[in-house]
N, C-alpha and C. Protein backbone atom coordinates (compact mmCIF):
# COMPACT_ATOMS: atom_id res chain seq x y z
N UNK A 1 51.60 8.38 -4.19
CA UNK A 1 50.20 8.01 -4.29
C UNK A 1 50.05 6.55 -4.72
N UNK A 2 50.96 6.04 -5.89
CA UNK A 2 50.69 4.63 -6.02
C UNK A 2 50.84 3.78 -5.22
N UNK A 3 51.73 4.28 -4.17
CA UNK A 3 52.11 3.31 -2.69
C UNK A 3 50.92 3.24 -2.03
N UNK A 4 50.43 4.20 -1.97
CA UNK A 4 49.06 4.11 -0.76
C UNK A 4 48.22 2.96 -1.73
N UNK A 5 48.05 3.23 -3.18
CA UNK A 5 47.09 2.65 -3.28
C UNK A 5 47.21 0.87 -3.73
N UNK A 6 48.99 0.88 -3.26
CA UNK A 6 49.28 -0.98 -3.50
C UNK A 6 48.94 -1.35 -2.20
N UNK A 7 48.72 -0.62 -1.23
CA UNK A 7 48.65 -0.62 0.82
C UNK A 7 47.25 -1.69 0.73
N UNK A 8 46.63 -0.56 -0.46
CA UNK A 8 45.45 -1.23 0.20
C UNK A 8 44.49 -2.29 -0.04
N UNK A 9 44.01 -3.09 1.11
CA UNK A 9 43.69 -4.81 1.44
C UNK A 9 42.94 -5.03 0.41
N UNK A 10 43.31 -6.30 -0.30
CA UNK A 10 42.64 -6.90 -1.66
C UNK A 10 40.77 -6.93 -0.57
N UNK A 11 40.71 -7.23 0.40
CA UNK A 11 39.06 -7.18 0.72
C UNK A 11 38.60 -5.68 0.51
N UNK A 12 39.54 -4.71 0.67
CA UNK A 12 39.01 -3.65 0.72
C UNK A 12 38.57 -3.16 -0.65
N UNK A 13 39.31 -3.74 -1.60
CA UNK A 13 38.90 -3.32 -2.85
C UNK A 13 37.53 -4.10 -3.23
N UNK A 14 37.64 -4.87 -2.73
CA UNK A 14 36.31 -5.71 -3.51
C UNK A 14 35.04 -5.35 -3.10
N UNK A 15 35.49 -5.08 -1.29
CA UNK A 15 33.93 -4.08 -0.63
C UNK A 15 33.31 -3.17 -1.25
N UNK A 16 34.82 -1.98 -1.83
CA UNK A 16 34.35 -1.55 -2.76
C UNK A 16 33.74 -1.24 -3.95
N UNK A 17 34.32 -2.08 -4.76
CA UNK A 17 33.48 -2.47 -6.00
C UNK A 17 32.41 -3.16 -5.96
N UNK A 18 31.91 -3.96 -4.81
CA UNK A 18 31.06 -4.53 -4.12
C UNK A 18 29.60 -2.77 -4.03
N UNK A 19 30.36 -2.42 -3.04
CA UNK A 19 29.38 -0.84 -2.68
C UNK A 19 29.24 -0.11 -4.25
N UNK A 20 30.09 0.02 -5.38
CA UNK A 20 30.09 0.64 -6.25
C UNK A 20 29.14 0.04 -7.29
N UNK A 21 29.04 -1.63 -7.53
CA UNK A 21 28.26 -2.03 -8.37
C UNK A 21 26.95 -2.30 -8.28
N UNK A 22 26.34 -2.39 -6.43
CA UNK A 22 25.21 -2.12 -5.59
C UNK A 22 24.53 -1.28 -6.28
N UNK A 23 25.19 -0.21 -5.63
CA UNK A 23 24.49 1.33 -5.82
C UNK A 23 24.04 1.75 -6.94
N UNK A 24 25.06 1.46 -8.28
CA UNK A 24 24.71 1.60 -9.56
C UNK A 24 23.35 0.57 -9.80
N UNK A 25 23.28 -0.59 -9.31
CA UNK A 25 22.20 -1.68 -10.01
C UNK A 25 21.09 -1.30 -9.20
N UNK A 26 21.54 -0.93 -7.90
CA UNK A 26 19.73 -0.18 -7.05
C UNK A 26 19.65 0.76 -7.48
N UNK A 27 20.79 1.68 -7.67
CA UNK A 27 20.15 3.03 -8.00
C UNK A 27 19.23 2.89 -9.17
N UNK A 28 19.40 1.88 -10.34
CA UNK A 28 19.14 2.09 -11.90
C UNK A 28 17.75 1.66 -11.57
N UNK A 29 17.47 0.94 -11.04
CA UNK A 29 16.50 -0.25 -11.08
C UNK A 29 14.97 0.75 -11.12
N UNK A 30 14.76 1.86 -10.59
CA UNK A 30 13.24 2.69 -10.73
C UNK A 30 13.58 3.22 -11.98
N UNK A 31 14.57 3.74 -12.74
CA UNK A 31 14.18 3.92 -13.92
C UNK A 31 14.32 2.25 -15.00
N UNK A 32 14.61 1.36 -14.81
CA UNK A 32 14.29 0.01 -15.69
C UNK A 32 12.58 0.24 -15.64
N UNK A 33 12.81 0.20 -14.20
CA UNK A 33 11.04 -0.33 -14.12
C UNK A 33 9.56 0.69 -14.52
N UNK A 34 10.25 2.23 -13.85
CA UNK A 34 9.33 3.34 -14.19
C UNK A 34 9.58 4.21 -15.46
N UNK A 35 10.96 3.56 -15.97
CA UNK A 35 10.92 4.04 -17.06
C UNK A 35 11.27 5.78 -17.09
N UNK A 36 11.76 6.65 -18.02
CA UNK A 36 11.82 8.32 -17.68
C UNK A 36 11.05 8.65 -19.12
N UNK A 37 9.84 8.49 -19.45
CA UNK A 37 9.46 9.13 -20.47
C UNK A 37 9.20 10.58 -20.28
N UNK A 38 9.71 11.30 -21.42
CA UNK A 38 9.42 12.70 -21.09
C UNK A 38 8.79 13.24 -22.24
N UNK A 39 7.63 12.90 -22.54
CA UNK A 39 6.86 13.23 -23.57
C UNK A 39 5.77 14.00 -22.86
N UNK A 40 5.49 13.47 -21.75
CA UNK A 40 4.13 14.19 -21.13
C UNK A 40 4.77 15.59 -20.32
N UNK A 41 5.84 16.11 -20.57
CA UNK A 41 5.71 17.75 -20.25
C UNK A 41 6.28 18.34 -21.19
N UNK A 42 6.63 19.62 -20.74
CA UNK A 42 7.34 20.48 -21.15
C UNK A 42 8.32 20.36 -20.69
N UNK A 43 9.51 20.86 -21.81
CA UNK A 43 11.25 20.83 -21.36
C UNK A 43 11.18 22.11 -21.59
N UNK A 44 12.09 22.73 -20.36
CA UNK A 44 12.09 23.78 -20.47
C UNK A 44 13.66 24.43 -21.02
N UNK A 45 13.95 25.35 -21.13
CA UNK A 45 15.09 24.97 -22.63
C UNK A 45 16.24 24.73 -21.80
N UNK A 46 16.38 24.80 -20.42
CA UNK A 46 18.07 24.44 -20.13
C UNK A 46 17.95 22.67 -20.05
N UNK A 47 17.18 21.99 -20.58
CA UNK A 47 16.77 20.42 -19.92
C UNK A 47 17.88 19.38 -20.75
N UNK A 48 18.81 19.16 -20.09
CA UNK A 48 20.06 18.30 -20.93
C UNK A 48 19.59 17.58 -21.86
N UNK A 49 20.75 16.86 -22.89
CA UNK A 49 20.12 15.85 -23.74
C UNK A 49 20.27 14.78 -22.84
N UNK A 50 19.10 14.46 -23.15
CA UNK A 50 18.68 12.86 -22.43
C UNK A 50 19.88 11.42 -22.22
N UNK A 51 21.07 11.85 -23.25
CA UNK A 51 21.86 11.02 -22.83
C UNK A 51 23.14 11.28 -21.90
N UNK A 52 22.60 12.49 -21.11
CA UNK A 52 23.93 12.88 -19.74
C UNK A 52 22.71 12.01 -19.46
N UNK A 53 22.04 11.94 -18.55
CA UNK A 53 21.15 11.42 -17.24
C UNK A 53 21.81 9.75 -17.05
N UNK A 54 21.93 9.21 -18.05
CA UNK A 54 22.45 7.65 -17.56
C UNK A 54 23.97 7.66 -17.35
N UNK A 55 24.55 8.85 -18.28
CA UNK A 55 26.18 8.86 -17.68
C UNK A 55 26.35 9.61 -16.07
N UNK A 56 25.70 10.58 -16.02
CA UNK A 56 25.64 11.09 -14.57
C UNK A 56 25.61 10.53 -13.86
N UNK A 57 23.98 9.78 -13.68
CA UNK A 57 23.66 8.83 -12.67
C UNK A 57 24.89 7.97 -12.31
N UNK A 58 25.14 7.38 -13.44
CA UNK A 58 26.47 6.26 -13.41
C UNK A 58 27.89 6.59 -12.46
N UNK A 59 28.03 8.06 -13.18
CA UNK A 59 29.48 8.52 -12.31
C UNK A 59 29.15 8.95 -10.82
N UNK A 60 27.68 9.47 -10.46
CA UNK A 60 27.49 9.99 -9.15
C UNK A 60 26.93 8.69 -8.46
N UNK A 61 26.45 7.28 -8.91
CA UNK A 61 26.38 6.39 -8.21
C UNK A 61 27.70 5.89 -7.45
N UNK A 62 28.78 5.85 -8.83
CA UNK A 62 30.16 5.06 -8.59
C UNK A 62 30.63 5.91 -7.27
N UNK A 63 30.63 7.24 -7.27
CA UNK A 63 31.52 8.35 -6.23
C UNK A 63 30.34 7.65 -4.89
N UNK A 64 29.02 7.85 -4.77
CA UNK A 64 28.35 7.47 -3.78
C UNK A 64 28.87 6.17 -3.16
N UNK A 65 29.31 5.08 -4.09
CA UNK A 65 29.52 3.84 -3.80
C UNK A 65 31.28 3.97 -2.75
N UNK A 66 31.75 4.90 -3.56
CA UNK A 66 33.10 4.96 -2.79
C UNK A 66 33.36 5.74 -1.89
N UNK A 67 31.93 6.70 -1.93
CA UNK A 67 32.11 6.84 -0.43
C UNK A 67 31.42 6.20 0.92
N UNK A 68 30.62 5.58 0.74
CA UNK A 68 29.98 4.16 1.42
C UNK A 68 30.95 3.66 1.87
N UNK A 69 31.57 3.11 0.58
CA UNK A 69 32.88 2.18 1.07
C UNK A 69 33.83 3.22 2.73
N UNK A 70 33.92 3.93 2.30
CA UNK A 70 35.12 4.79 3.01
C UNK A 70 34.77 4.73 4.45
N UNK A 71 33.08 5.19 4.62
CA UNK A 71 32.68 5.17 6.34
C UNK A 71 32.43 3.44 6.29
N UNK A 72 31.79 2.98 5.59
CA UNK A 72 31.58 1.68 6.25
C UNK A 72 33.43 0.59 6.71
N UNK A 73 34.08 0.98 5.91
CA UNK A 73 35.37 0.30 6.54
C UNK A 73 35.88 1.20 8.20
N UNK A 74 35.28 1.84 8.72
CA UNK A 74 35.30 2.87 9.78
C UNK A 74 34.94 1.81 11.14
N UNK A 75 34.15 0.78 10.35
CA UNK A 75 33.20 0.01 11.72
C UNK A 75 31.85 0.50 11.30
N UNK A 76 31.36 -0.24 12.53
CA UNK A 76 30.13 0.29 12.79
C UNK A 76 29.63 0.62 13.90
N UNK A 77 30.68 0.63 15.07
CA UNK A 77 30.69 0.41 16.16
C UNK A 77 30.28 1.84 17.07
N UNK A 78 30.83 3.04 16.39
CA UNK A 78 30.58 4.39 16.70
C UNK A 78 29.82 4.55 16.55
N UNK A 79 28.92 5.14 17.18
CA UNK A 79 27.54 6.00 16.95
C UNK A 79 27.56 7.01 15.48
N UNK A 80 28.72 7.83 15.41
CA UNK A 80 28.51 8.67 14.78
C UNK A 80 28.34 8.30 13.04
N UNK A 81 29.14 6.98 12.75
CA UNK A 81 29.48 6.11 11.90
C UNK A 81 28.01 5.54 11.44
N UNK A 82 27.22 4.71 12.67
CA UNK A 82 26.18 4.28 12.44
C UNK A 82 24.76 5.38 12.02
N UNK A 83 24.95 7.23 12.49
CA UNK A 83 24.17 7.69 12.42
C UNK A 83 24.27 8.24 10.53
N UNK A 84 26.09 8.44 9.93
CA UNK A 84 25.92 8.50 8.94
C UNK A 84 25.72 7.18 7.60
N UNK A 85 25.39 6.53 8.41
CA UNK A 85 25.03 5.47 7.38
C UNK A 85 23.63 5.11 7.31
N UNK A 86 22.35 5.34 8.14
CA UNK A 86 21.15 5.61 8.40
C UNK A 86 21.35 6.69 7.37
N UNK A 87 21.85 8.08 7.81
CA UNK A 87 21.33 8.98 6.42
C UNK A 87 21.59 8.77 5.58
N UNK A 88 22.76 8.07 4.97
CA UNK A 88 23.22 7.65 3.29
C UNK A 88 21.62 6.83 3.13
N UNK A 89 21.15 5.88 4.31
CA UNK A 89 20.57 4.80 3.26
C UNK A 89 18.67 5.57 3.60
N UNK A 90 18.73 6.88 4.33
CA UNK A 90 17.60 7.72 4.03
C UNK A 90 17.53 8.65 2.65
N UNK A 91 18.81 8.93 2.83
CA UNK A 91 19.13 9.94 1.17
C UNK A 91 18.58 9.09 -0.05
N UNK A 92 19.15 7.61 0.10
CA UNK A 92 19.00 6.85 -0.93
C UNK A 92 18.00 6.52 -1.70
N UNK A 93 17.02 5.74 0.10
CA UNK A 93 15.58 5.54 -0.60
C UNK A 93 14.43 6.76 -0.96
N UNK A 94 15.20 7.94 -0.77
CA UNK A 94 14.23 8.98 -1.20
C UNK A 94 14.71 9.67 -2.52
N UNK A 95 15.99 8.98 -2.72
CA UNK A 95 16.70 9.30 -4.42
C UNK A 95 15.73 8.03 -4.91
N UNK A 96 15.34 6.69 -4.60
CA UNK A 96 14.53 5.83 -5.19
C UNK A 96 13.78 6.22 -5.69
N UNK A 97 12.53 6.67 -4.17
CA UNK A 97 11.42 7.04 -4.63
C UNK A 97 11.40 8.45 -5.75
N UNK A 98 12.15 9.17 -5.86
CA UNK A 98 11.51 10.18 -7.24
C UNK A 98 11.54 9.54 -8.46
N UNK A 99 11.87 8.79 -8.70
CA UNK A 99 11.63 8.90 -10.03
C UNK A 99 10.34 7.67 -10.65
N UNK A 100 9.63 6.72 -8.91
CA UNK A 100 8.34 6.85 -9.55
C UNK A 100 7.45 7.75 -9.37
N UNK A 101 7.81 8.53 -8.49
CA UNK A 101 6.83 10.10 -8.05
C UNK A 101 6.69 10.80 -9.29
N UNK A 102 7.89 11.19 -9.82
CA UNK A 102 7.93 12.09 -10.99
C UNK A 102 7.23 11.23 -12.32
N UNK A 103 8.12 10.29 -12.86
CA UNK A 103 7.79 9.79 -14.13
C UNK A 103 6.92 8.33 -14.02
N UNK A 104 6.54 7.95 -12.89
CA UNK A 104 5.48 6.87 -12.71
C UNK A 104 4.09 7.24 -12.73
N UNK A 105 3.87 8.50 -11.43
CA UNK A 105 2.66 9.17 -11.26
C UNK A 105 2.47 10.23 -12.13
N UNK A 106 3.39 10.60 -12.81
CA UNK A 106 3.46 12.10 -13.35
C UNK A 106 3.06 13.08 -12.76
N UNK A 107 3.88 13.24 -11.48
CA UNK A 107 3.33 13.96 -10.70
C UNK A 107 4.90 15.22 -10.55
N UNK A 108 5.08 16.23 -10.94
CA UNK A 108 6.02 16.93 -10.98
C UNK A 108 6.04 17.53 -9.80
N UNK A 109 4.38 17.53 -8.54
CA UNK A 109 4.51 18.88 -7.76
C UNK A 109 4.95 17.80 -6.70
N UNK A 110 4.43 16.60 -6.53
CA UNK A 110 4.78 15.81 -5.24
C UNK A 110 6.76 15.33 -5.62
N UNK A 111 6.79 15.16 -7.07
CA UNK A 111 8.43 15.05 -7.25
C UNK A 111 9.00 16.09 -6.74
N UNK A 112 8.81 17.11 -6.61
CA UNK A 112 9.24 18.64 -5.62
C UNK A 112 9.46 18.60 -4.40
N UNK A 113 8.40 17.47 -3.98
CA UNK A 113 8.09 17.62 -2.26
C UNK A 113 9.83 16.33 -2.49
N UNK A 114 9.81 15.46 -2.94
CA UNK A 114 10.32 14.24 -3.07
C UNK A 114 11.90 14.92 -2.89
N UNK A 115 12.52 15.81 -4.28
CA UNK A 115 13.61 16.12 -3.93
C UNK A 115 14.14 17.71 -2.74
N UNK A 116 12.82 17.80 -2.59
CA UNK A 116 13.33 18.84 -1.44
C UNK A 116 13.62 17.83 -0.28
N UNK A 117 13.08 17.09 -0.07
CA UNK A 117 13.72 16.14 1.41
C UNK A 117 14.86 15.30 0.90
N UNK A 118 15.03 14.89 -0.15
CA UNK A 118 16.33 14.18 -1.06
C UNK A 118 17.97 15.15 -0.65
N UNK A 119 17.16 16.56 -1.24
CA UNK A 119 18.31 17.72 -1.47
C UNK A 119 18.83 17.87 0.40
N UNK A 120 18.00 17.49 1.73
CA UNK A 120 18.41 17.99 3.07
C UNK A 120 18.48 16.73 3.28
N UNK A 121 18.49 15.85 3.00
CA UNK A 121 18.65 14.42 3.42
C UNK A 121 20.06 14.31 3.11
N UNK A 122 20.39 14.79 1.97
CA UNK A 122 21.92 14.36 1.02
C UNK A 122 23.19 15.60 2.04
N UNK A 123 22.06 16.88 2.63
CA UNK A 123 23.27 17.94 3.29
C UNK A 123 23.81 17.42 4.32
N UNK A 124 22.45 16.73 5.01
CA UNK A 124 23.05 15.81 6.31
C UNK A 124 23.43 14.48 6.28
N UNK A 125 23.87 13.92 4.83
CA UNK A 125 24.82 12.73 4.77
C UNK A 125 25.84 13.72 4.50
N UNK A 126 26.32 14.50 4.35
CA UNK A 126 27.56 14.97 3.99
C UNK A 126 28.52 15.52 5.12
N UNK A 127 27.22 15.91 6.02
CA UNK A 127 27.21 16.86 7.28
C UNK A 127 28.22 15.32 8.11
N UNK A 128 27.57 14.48 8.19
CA UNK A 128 27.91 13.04 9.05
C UNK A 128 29.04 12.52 8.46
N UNK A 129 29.03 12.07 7.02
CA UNK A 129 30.18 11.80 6.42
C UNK A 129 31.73 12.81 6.98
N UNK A 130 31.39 13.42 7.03
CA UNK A 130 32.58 14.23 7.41
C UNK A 130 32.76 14.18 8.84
N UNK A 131 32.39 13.73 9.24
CA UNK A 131 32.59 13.73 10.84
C UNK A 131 33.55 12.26 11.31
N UNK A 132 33.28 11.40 10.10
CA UNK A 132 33.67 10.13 9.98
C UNK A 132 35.22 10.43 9.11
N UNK A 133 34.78 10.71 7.42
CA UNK A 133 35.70 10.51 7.00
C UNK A 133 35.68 11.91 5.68
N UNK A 134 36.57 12.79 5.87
CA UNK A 134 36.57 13.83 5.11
C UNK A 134 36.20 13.59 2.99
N UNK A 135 37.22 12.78 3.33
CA UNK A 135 37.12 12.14 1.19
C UNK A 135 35.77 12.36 1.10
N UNK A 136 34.86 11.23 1.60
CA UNK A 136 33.91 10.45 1.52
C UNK A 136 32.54 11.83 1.97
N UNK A 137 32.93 12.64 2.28
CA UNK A 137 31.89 14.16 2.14
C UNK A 137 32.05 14.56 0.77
N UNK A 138 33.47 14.34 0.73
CA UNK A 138 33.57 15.58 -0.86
C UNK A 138 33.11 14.10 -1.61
N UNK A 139 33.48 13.34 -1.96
CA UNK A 139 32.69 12.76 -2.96
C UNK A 139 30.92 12.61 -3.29
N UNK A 140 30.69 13.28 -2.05
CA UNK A 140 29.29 13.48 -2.47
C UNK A 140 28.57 14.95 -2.71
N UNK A 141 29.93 16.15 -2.69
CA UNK A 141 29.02 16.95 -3.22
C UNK A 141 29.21 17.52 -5.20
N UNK A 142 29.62 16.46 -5.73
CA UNK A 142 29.04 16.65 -6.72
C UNK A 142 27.53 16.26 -7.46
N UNK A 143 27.48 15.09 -6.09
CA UNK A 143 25.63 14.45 -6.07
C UNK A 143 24.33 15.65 -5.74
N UNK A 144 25.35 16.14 -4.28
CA UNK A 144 24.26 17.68 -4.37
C UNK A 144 24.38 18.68 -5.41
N UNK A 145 25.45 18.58 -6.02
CA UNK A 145 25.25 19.57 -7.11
C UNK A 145 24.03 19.22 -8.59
N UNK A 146 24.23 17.98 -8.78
CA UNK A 146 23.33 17.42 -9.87
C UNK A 146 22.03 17.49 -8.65
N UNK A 147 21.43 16.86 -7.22
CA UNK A 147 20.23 17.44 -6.68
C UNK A 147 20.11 18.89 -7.02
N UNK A 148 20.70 19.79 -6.42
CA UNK A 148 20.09 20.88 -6.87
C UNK A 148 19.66 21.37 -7.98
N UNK A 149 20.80 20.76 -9.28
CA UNK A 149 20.28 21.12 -10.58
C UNK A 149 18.82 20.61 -11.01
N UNK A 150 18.74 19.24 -10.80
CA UNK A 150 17.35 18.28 -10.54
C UNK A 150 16.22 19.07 -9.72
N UNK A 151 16.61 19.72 -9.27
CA UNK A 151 14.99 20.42 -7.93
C UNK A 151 15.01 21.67 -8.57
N UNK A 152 16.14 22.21 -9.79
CA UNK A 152 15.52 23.47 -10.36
C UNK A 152 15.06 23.03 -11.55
N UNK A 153 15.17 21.99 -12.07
CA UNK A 153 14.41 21.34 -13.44
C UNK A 153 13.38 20.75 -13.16
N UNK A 154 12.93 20.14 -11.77
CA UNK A 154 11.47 19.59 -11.45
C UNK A 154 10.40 20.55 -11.35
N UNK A 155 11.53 22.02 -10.62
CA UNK A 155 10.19 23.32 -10.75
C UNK A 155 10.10 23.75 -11.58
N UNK A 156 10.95 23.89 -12.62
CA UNK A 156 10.49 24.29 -14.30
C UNK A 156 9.37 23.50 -15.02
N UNK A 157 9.44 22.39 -14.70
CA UNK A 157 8.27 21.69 -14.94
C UNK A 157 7.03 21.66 -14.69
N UNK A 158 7.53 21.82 -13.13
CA UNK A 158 6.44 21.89 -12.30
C UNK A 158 5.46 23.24 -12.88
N UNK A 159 6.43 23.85 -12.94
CA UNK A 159 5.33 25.80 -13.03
C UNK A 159 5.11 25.76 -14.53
N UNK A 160 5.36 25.13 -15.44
CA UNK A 160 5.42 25.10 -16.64
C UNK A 160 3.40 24.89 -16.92
């Protein structure tokens, strides 16, 4: 394993950490700005302590970032390549938009509508990713696993 990973091209690493430090600074950037106050609902009692959400985000940005990296060194030249990188960057901006839906508008029922297209947006980057490059699927379903947990804590809210 350490051989493969002396193989590989000093550009390739940097694309990567390049895609890895992106993703983390866009991803962060709606909560800098919208902020996650959670004073105006109810927590309903499975609701983590507030300090997983910035380590999560962090580790499921970094895995998102490396798997970016993985199809985008693929080309771009394939169709199939170009169709899963349209859905990574549809998944993305609709991982943006919740969290001014939810904690900007305070709107918990349209944050519902927000990660139900997030949660089938993210099946069919995974669906494409794999068609490209196997790693780079599995590194993103620990992202659907925290979506799903997220779309059963928005309806606890929501029905709350």
């Amino acid at each position: 394993m350490l051989n493969r990973i002396r193989r590989i091209p000093r550009g390739e690493w940097l694309r990567t950490v390049g895609f890895v430090v992106s993703v983390n600074a866009v991803g962060a950037f709606p909560a800098f700005f919208f902020g996650a106050d959670t004073e105006w609902f109810d927590r309903p009692w499975f609701f983590p302590p507030e300090i997983l959400f910035p380590i999560v985000w962090t580790a499921l940005f970094t895995l998102l970032g490396i798997a970016l990296s993985l199809v985008w060194r693929r080309g771009r030249s394939r169709n199939d390549i170009r169709l899963a990188l349209a859905l990574f960057g549809i998944q993305f901006l609709l991982n943006l938009a919740w969290t001014p839906v939810f904690f900007g508008l305070r709107r918990p029922d349209l944050g519902l509508v927000v990660i139900g297209l997030l949660w089938v947006s993210v099946v069919s980057t995974i669906v494409a990713f794999d068609r490209v490059d196997r790693r780079a699927a599995a590194l993103l379903v620990p992202y659907l696993a925290w979506i799903s947990f997220a779309g059963v804590l928005n309806y606890a809210i929501y029905a709350a």
